[in-house]
PDB file of N, CA and C in Angstrom:
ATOM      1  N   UNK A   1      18.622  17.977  41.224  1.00  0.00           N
ATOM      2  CA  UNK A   1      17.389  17.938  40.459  1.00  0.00           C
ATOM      3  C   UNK A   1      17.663  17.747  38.971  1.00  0.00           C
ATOM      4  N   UNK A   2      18.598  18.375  38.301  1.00  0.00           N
ATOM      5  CA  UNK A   2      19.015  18.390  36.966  1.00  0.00           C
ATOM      6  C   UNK A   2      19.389  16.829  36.315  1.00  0.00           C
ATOM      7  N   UNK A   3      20.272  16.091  37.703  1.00  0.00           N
ATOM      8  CA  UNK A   3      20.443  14.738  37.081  1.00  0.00           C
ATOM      9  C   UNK A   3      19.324  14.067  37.214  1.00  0.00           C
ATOM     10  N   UNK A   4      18.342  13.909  37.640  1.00  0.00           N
ATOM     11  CA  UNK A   4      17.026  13.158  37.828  1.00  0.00           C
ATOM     12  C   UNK A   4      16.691  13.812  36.804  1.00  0.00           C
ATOM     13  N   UNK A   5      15.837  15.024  36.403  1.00  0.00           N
ATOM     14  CA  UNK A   5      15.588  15.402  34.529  1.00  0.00           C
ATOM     15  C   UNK A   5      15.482  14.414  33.525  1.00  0.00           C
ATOM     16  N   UNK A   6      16.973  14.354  33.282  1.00  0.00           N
ATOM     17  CA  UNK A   6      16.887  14.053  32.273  1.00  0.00           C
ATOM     18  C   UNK A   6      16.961  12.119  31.798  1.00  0.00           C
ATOM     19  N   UNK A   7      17.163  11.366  33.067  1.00  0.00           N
ATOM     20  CA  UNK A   7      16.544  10.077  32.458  1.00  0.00           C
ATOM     21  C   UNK A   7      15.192   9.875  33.232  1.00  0.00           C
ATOM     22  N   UNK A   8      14.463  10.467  34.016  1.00  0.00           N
ATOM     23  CA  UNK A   8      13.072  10.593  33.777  1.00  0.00           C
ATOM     24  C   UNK A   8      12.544  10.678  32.148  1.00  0.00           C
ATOM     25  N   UNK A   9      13.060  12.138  31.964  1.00  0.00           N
ATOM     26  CA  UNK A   9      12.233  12.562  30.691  1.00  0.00           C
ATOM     27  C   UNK A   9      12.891  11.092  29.609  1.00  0.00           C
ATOM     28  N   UNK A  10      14.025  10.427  29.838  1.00  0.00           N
ATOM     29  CA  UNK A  10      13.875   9.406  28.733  1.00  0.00           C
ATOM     30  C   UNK A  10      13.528   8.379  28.781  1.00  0.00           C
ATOM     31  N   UNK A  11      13.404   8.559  30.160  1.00  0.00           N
ATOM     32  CA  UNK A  11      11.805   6.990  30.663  1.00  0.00           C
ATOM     33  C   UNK A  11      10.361   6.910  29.714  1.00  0.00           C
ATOM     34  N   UNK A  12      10.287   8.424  30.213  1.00  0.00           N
ATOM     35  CA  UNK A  12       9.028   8.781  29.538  1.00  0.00           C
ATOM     36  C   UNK A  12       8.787   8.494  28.295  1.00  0.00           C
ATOM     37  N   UNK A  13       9.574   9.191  27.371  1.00  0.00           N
ATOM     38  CA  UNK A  13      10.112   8.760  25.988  1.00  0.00           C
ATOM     39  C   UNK A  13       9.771   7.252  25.579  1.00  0.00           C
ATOM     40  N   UNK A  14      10.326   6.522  26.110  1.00  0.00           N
ATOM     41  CA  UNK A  14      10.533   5.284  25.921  1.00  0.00           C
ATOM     42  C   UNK A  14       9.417   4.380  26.264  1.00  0.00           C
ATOM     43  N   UNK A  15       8.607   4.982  27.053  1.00  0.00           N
ATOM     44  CA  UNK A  15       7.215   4.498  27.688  1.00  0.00           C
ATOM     45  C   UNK A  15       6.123   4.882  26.814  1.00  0.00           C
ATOM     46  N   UNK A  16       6.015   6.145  26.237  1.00  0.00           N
ATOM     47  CA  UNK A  16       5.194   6.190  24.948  1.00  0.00           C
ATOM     48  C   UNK A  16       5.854   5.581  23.527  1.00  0.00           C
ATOM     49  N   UNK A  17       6.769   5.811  23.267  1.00  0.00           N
ATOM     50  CA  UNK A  17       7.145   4.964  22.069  1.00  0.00           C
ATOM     51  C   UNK A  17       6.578   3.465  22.202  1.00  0.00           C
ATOM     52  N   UNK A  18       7.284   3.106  23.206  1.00  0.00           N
ATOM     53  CA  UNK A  18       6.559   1.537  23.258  1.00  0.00           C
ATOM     54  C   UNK A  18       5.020   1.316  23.310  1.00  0.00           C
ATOM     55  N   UNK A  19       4.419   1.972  23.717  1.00  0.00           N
ATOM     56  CA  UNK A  19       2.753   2.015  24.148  1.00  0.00           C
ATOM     57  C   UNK A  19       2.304   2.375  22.652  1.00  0.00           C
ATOM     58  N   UNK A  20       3.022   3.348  21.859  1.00  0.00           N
ATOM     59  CA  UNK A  20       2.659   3.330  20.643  1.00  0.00           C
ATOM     60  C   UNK A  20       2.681   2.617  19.476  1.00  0.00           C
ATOM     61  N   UNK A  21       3.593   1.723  19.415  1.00  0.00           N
ATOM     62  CA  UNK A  21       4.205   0.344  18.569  1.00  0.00           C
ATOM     63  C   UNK A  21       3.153  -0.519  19.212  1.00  0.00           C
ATOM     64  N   UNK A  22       3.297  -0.622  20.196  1.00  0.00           N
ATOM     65  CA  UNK A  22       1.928  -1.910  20.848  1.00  0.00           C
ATOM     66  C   UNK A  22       1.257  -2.103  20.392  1.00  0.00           C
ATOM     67  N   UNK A  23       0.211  -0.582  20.128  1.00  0.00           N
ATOM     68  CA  UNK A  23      -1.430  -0.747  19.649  1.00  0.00           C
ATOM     69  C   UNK A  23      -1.437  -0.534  18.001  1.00  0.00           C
ATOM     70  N   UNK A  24      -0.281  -0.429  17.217  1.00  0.00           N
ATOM     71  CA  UNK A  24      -0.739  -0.098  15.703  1.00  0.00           C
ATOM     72  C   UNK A  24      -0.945  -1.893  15.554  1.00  0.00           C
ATOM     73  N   UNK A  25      -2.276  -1.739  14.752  1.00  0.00           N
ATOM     74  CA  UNK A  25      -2.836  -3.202  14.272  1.00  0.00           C
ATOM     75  C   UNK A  25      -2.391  -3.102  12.746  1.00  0.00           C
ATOM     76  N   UNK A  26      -1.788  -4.448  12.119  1.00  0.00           N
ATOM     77  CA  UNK A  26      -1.566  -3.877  10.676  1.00  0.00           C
ATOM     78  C   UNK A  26      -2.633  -4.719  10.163  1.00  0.00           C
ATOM     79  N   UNK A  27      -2.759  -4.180   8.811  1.00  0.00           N
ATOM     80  CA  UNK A  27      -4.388  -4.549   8.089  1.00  0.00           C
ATOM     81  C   UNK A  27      -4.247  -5.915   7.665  1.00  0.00           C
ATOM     82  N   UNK A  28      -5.729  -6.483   7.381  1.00  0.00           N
ATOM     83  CA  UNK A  28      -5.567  -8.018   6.995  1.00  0.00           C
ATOM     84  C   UNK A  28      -5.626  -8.670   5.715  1.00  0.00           C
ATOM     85  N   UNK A  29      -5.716  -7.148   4.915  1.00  0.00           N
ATOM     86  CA  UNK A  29      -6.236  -7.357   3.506  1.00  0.00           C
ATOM     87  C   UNK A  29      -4.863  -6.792   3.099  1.00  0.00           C
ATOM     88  N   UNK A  30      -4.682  -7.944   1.665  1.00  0.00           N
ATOM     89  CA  UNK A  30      -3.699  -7.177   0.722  1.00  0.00           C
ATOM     90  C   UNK A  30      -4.661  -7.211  -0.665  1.00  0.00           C
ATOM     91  N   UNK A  31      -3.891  -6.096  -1.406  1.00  0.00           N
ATOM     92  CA  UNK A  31      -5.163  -5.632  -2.492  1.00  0.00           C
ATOM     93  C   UNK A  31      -3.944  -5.333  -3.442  1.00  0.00           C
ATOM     94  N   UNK A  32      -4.434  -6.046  -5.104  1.00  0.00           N
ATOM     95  CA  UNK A  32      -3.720  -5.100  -5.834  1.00  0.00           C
ATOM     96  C   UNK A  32      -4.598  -5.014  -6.770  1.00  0.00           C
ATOM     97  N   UNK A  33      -3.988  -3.696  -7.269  1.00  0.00           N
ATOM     98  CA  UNK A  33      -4.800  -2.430  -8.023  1.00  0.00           C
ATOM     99  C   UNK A  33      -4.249  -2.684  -9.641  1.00  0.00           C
ATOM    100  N   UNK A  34      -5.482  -2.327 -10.660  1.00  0.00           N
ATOM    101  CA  UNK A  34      -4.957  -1.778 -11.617  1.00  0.00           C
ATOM    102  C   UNK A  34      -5.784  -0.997 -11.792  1.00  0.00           C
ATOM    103  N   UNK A  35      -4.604   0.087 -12.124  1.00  0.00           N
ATOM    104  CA  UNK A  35      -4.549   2.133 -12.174  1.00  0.00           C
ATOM    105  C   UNK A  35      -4.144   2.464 -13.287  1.00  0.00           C
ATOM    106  N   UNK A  36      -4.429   3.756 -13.888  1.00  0.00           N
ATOM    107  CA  UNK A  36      -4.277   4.203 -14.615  1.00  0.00           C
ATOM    108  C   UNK A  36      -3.035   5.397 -14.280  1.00  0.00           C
ATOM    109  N   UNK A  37      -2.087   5.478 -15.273  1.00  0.00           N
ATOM    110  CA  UNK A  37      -1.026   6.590 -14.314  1.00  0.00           C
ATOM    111  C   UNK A  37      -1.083   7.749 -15.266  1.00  0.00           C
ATOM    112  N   UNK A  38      -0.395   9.123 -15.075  1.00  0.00           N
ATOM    113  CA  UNK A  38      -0.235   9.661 -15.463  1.00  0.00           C
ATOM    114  C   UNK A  38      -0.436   9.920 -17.034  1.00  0.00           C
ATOM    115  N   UNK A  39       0.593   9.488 -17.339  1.00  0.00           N
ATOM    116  CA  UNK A  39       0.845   9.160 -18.899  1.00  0.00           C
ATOM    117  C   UNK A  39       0.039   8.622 -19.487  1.00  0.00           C
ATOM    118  N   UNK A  40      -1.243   7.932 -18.825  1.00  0.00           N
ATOM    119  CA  UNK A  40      -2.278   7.014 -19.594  1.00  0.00           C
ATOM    120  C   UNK A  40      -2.200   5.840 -19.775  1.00  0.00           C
ATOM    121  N   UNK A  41      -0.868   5.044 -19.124  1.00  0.00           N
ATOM    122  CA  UNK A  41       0.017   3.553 -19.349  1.00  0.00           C
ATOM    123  C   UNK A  41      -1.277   3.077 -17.938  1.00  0.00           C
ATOM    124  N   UNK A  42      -1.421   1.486 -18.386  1.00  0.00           N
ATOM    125  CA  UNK A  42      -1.711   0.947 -17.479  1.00  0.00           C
ATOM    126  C   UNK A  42      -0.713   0.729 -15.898  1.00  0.00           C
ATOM    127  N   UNK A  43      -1.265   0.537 -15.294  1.00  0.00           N
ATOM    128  CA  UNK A  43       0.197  -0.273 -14.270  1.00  0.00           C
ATOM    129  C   UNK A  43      -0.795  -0.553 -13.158  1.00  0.00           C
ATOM    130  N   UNK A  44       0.232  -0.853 -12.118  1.00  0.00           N
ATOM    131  CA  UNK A  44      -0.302  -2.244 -11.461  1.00  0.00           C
ATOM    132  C   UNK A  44       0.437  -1.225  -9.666  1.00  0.00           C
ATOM    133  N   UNK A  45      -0.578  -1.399  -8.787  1.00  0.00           N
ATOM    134  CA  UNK A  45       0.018  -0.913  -7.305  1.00  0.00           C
ATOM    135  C   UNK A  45      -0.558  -2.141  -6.168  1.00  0.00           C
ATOM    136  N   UNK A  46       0.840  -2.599  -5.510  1.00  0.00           N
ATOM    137  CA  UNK A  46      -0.177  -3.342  -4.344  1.00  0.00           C
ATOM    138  C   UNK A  46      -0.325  -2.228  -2.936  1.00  0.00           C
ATOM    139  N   UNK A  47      -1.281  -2.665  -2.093  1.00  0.00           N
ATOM    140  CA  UNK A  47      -1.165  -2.223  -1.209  1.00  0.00           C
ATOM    141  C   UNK A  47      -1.964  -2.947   0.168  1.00  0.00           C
ATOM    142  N   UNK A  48      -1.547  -3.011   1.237  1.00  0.00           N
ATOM    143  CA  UNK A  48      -2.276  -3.721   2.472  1.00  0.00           C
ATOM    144  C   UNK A  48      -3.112  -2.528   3.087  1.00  0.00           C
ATOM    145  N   UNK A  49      -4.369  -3.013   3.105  1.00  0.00           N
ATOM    146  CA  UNK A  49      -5.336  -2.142   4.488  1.00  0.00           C
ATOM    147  C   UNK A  49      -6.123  -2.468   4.468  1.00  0.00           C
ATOM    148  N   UNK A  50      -6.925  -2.033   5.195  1.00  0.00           N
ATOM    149  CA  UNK A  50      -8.319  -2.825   6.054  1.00  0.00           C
ATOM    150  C   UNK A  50      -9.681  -3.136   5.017  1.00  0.00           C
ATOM    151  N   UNK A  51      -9.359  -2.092   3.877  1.00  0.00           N
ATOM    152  CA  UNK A  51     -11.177  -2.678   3.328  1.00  0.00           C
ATOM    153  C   UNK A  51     -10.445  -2.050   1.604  1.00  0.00           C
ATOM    154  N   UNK A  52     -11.285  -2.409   0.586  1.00  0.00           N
ATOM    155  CA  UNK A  52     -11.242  -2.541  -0.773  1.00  0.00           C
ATOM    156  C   UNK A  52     -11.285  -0.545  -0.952  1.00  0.00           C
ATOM    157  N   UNK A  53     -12.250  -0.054  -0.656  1.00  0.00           N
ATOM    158  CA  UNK A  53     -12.568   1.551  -0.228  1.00  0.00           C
ATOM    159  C   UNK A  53     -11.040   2.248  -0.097  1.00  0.00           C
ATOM    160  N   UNK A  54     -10.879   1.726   1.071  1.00  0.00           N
ATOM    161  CA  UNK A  54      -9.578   2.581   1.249  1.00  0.00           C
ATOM    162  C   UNK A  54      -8.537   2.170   0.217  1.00  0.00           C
ATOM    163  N   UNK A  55      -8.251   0.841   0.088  1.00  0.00           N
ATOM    164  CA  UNK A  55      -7.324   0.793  -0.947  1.00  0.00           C
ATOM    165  C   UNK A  55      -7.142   1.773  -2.482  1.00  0.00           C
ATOM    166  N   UNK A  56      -8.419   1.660  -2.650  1.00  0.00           N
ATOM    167  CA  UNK A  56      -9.177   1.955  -4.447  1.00  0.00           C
ATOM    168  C   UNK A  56      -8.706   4.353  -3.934  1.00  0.00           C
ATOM    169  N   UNK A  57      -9.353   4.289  -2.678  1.00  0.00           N
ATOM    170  CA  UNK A  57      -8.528   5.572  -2.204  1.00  0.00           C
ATOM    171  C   UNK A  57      -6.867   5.981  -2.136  1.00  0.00           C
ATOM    172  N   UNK A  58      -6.326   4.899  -1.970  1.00  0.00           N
ATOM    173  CA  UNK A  58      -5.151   5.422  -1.265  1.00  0.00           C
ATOM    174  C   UNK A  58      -4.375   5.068  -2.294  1.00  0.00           C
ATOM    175  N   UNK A  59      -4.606   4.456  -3.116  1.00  0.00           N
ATOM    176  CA  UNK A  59      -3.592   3.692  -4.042  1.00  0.00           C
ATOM    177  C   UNK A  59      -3.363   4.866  -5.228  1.00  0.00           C
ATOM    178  N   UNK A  60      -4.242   6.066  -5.367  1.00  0.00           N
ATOM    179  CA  UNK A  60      -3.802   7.352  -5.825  1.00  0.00           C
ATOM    180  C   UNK A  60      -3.052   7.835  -5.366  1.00  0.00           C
ATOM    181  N   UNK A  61      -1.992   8.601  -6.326  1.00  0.00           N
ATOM    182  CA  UNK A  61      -0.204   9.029  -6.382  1.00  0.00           C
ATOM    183  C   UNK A  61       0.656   8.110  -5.607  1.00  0.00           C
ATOM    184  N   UNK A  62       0.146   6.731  -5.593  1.00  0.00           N
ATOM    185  CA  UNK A  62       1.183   6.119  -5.276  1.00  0.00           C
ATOM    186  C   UNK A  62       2.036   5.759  -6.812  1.00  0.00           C
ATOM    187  N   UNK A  63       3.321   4.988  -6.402  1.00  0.00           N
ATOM    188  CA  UNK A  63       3.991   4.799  -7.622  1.00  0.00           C
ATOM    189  C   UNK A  63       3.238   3.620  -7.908  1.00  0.00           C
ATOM    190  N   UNK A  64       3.055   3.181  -9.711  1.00  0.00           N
ATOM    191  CA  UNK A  64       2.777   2.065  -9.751  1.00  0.00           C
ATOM    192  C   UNK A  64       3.971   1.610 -11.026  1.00  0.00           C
ATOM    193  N   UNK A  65       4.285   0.214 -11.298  1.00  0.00           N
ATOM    194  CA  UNK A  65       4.700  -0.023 -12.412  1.00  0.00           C
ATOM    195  C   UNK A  65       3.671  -0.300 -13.601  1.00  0.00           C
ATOM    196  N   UNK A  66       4.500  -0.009 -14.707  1.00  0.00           N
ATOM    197  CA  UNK A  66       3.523   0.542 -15.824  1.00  0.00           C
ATOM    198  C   UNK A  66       3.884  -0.673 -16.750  1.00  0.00           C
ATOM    199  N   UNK A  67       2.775  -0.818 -17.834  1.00  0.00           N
ATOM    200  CA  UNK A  67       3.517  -1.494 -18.856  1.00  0.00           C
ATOM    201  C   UNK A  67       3.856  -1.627 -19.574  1.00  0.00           C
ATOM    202  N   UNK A  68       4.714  -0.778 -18.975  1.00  0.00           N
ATOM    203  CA  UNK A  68       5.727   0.097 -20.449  1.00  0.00           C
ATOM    204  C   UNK A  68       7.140  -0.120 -19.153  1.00  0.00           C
ATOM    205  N   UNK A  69       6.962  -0.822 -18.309  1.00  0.00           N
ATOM    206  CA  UNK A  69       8.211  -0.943 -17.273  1.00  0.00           C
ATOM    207  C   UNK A  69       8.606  -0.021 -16.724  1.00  0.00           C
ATOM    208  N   UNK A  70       7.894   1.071 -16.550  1.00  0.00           N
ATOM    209  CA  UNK A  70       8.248   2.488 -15.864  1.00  0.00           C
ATOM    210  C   UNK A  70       7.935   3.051 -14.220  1.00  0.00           C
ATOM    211  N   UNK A  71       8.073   3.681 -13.521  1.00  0.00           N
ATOM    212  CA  UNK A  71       7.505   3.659 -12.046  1.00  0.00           C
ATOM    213  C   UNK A  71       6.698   5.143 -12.566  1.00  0.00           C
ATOM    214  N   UNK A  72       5.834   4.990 -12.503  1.00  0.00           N
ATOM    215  CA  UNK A  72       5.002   6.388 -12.512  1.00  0.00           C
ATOM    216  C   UNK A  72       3.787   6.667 -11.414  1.00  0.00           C
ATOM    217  N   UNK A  73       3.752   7.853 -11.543  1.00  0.00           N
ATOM    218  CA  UNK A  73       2.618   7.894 -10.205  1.00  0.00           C
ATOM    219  C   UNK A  73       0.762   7.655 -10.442  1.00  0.00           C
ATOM    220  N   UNK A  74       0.416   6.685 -10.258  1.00  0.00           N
ATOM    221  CA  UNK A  74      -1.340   6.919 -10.179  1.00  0.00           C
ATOM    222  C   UNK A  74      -2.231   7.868 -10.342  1.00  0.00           C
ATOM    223  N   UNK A  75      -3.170   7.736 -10.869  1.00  0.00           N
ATOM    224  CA  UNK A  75      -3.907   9.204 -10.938  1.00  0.00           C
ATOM    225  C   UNK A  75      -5.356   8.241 -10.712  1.00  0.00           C
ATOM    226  N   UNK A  76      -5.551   7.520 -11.548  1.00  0.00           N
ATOM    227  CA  UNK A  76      -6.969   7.296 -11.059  1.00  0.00           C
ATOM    228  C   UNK A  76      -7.133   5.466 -11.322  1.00  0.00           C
ATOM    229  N   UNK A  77      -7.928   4.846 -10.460  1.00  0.00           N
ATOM    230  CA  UNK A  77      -8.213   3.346 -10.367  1.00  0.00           C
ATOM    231  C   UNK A  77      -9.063   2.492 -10.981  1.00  0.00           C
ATOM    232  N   UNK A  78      -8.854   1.728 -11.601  1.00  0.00           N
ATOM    233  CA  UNK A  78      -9.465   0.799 -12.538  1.00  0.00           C
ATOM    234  C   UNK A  78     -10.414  -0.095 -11.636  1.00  0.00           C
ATOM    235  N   UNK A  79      -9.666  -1.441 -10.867  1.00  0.00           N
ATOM    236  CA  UNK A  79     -10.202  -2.436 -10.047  1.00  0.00           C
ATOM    237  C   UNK A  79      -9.343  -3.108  -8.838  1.00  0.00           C
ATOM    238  N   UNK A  80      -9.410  -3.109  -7.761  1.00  0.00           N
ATOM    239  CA  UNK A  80      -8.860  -3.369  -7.200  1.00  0.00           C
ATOM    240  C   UNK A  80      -9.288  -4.958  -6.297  1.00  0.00           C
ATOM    241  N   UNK A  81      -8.401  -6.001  -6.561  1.00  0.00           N
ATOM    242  CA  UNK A  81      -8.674  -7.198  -5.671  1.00  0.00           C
ATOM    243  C   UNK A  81      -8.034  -7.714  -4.888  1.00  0.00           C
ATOM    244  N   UNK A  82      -8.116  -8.958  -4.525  1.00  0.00           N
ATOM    245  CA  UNK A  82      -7.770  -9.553  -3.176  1.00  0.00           C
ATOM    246  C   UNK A  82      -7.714 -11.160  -3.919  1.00  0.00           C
ATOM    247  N   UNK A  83      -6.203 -11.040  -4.285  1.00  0.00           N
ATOM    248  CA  UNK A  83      -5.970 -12.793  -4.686  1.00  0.00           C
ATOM    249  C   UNK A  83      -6.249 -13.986  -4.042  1.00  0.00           C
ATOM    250  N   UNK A  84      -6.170 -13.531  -2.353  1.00  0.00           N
ATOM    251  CA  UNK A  84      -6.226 -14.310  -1.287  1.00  0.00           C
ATOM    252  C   UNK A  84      -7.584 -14.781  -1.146  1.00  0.00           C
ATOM    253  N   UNK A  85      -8.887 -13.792  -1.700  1.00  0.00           N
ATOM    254  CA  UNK A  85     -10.046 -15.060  -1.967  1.00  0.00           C
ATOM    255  C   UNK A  85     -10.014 -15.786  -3.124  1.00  0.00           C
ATOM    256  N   UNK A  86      -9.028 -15.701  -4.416  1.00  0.00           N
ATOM    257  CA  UNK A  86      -9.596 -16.129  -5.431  1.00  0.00           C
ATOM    258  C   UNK A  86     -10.038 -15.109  -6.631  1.00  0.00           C
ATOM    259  N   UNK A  87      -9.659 -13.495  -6.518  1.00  0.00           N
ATOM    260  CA  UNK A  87     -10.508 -12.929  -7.108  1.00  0.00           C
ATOM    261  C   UNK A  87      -9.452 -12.912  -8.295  1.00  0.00           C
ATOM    262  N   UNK A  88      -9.833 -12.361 -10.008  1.00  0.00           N
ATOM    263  CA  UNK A  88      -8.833 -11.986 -10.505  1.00  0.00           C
ATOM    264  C   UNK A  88      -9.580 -10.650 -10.971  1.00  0.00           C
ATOM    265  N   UNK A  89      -8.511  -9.957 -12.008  1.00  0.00           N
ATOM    266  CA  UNK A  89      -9.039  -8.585 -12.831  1.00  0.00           C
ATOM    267  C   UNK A  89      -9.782  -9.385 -13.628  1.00  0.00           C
ATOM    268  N   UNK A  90     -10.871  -8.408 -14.123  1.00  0.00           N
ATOM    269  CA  UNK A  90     -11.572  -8.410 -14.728  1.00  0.00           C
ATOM    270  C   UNK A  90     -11.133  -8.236 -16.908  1.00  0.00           C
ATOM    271  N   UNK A  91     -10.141  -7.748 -16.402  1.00  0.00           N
ATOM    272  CA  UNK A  91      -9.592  -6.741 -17.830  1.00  0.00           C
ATOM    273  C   UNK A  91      -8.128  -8.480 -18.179  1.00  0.00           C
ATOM    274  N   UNK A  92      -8.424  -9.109 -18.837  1.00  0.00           N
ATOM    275  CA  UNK A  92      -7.182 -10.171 -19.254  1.00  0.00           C
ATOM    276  C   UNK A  92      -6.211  -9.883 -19.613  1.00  0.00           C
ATOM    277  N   UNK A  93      -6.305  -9.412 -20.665  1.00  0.00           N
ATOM    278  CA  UNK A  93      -4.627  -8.866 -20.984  1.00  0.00           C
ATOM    279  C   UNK A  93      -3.934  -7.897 -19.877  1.00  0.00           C
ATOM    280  N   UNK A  94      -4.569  -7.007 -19.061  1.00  0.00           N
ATOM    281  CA  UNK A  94      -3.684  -6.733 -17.864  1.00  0.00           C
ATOM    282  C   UNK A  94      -3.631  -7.892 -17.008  1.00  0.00           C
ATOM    283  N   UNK A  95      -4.345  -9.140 -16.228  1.00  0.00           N
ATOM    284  CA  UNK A  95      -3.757  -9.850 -15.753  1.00  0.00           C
ATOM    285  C   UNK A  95      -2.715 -10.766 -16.232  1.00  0.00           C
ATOM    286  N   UNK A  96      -3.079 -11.270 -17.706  1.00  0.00           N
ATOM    287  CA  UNK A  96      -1.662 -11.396 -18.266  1.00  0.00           C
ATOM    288  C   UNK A  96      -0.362 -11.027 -18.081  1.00  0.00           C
ATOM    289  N   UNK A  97      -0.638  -9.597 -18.766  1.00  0.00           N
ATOM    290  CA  UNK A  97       0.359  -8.623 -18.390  1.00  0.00           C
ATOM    291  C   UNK A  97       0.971  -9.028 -16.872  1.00  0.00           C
ATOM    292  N   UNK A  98       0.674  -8.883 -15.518  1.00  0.00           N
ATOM    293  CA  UNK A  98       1.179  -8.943 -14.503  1.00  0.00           C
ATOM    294  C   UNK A  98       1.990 -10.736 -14.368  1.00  0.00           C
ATOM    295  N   UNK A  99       1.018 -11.069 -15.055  1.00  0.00           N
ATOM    296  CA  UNK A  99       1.822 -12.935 -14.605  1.00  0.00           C
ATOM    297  C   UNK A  99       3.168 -12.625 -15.155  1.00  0.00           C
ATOM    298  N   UNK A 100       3.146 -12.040 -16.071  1.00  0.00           N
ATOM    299  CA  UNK A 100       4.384 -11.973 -16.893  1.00  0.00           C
ATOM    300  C   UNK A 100       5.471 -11.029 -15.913  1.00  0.00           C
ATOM    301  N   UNK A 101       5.252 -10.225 -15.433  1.00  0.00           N
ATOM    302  CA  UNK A 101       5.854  -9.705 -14.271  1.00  0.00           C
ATOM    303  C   UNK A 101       6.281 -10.302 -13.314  1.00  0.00           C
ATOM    304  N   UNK A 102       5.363 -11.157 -12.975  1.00  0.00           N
ATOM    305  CA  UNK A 102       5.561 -11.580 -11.774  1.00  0.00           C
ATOM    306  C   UNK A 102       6.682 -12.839 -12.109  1.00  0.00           C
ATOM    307  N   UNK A 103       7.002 -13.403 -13.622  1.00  0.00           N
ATOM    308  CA  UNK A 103       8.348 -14.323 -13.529  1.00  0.00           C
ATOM    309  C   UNK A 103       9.279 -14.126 -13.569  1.00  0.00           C
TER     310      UNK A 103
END
């Protein structure tokens, strides 16, 4: 009985792990944020998930880069968009700011 145990139980194992990887859907939206961090520095967080809401939520205490070139943590959110329709910030000199990052 003891040798049957234990690769049952890692059948099993292996049968929910997989069943669990199956069904995670990953989100269709990517969003980036400009946040305000800690220190009061602007900075910039991306993040992927399902709707603008959750992002503008979740993108608090994440790290963002600042522009002051620093990784600091988020505290509260400015605007968050979605390049992939076309959108930009609203605020210019922070999208500036990021082009310049981004070379």
């Amino acid at each position: 009985m003891l040798k049957l145990r234990y690769p049952v139980l890692a059948l099993l194992c292996c049968a929910c792990a997989s069943g669990a990887m199956a069904e995670r859907e990953w989100p269709e939206h990517k969003f980036e944020c400009q946040v305000v961090t800690a220190s009061g520095a602007a900075g910039h967080v991306a993040i992927q998930t399902h709707s603008r809401q959750l992002a503008q939520k979740n993108v608090v205490g994440l790290q963002a880069i600042t522009n002051r070139n620093r990784a600091e943590k988020a505290v509260s959110v400015v605007q968050c968009i979605e390049r992939a329709k076309g959108e930009n910030f609203s605020d210019s000199g922070f999208a500036f700011w990021l082009t310049t990052l981004e070379e």
